[in-house]
N, C-alpha and C. Protein backbone atom coordinates (compact mmCIF):
# COMPACT_ATOMS: atom_id res chain seq x y z
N UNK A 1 0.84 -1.16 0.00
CA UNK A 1 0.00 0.00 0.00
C UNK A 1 0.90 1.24 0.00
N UNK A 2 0.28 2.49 -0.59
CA UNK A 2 0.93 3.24 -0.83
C UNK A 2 0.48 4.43 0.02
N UNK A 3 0.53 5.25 0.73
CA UNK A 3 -0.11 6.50 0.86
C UNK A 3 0.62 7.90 1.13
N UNK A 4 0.18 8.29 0.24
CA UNK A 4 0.66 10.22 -0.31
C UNK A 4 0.83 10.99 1.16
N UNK A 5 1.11 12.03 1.47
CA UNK A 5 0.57 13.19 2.58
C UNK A 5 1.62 14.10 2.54
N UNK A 6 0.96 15.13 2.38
CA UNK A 6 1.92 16.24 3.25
C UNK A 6 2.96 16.59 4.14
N UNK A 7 4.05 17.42 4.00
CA UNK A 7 4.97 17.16 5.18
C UNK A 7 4.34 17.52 6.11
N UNK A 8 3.25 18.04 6.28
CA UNK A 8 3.29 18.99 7.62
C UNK A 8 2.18 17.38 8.03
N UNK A 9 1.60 16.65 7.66
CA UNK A 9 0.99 15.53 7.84
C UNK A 9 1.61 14.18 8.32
N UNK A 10 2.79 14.32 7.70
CA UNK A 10 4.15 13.29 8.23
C UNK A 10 4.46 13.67 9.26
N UNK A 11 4.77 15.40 9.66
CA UNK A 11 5.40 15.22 10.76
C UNK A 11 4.66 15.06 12.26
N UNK A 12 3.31 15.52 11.63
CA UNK A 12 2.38 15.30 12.79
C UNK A 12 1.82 13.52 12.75
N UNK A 13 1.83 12.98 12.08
CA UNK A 13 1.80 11.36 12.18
C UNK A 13 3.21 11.18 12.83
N UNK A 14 4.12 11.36 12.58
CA UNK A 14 5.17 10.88 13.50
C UNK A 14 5.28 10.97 14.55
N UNK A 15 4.97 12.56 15.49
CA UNK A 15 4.73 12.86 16.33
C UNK A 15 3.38 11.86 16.58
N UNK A 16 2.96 11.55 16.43
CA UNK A 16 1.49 10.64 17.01
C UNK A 16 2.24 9.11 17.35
N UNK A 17 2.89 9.05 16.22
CA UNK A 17 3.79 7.53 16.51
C UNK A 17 4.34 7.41 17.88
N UNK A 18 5.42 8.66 17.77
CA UNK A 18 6.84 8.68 19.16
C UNK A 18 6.08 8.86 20.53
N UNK A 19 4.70 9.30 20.25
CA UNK A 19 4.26 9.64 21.96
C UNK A 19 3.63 8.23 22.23
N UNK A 20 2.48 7.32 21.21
CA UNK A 20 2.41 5.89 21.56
C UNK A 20 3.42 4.84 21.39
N UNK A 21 4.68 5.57 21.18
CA UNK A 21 5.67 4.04 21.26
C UNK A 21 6.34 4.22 22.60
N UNK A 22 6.04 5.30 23.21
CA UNK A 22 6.52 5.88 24.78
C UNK A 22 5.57 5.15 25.69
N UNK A 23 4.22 5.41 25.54
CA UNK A 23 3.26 4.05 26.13
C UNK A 23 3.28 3.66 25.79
N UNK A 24 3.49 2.60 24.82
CA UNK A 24 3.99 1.08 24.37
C UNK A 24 4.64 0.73 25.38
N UNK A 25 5.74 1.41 25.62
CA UNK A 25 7.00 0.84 26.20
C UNK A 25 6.77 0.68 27.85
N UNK A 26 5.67 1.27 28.10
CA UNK A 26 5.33 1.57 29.48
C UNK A 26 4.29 0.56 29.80
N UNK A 27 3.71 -0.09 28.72
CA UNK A 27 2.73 -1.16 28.98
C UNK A 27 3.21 -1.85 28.70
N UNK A 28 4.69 -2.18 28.00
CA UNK A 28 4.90 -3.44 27.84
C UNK A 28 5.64 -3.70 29.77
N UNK A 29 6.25 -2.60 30.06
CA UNK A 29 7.01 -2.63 30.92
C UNK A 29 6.01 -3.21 32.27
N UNK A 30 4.74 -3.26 31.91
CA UNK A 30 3.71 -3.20 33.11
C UNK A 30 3.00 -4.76 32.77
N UNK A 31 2.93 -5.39 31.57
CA UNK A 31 2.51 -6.02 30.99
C UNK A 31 3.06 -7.71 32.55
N UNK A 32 1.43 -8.10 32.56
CA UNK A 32 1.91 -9.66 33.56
C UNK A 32 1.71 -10.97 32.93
N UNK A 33 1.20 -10.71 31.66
CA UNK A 33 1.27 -12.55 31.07
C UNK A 33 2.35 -12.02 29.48
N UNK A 34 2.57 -13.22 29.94
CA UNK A 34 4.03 -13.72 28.74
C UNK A 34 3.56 -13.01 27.29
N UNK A 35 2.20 -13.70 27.31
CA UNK A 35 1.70 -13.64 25.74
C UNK A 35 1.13 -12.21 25.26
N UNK A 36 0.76 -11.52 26.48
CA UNK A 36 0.44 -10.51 26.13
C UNK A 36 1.52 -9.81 26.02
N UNK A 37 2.96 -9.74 26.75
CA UNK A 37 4.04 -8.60 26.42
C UNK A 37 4.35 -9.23 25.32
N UNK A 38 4.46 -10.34 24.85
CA UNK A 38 5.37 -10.45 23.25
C UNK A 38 4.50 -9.52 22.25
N UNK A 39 3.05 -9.90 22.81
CA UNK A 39 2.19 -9.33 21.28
C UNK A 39 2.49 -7.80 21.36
N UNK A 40 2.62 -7.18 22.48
CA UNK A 40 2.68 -5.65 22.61
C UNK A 40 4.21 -5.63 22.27
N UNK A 41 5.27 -6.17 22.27
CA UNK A 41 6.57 -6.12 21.90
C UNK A 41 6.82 -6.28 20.28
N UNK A 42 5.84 -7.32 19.90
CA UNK A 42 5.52 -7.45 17.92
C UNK A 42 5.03 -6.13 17.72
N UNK A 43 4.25 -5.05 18.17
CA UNK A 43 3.77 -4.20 17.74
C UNK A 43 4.77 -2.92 18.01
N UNK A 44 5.41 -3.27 18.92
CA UNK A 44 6.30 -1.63 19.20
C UNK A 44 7.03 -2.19 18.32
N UNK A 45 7.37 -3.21 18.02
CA UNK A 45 8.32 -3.38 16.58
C UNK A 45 8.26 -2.80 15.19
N UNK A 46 6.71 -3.36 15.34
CA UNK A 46 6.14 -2.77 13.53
C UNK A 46 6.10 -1.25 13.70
N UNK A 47 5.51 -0.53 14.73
CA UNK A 47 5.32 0.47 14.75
C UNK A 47 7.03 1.56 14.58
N UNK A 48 8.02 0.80 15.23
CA UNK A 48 8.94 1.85 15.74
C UNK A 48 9.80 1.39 14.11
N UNK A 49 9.86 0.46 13.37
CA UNK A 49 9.80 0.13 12.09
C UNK A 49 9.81 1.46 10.99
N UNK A 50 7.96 1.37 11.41
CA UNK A 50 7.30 2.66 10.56
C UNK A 50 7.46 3.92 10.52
N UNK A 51 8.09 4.27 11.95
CA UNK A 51 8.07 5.44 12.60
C UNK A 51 9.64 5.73 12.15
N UNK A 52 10.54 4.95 11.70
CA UNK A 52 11.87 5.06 11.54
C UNK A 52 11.68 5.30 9.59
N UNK A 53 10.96 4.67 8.86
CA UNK A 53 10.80 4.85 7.77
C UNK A 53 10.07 6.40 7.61
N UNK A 54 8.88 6.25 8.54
CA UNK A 54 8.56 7.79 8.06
C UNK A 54 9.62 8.91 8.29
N UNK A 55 10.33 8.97 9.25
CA UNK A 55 11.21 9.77 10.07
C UNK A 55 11.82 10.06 8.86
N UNK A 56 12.71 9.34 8.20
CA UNK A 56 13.57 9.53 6.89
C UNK A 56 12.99 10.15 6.01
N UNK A 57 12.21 10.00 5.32
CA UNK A 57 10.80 10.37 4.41
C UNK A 57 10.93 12.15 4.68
N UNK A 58 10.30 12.49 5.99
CA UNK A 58 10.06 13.26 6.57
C UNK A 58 11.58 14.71 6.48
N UNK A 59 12.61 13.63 6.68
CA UNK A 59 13.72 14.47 6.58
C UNK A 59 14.43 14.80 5.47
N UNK A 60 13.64 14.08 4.05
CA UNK A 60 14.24 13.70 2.42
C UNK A 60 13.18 14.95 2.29
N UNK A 61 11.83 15.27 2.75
CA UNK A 61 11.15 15.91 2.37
C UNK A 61 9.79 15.12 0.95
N UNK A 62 10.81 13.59 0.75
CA UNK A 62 9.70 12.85 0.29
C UNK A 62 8.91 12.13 0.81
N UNK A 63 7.54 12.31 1.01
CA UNK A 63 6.77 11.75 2.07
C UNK A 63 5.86 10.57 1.52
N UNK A 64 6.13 9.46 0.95
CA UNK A 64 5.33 8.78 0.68
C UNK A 64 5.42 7.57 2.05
N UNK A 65 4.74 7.01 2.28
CA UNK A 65 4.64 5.87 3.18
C UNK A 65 3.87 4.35 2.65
């Protein structure tokens, strides 16, 4: 999938990313069954992933995602 946006749209999606991968990290840190911190640990993955691809994007000034 492809999707277009604006810089000023990237940088405020990113900013939306970095403040839930901060609680991510705080629920995984709180997290009491096994299965539930891996699944929240698969997701701060994909997410901090995305958030590292947009970041670049963001700083090329080409914003596709």
């Amino acid at each position: 999938m492809l999707l277009e946006m604006t810089a000023v749209e990237a940088r405020e999606l990113k900013e939306v990313l970095d403040s839930s991968l901060r609680k991510l990290l705080d629920e995984i840190a709180h997290a009491d069954h096994r299965a539930y911190r891996e699944m929240l640990q698969a997701r701060y993955s994909r997410l901090e992933q995305l958030n590292h691809r947009l970041g670049a994007s963001v700083e090329s000034d080409q914003v596709y995602a």
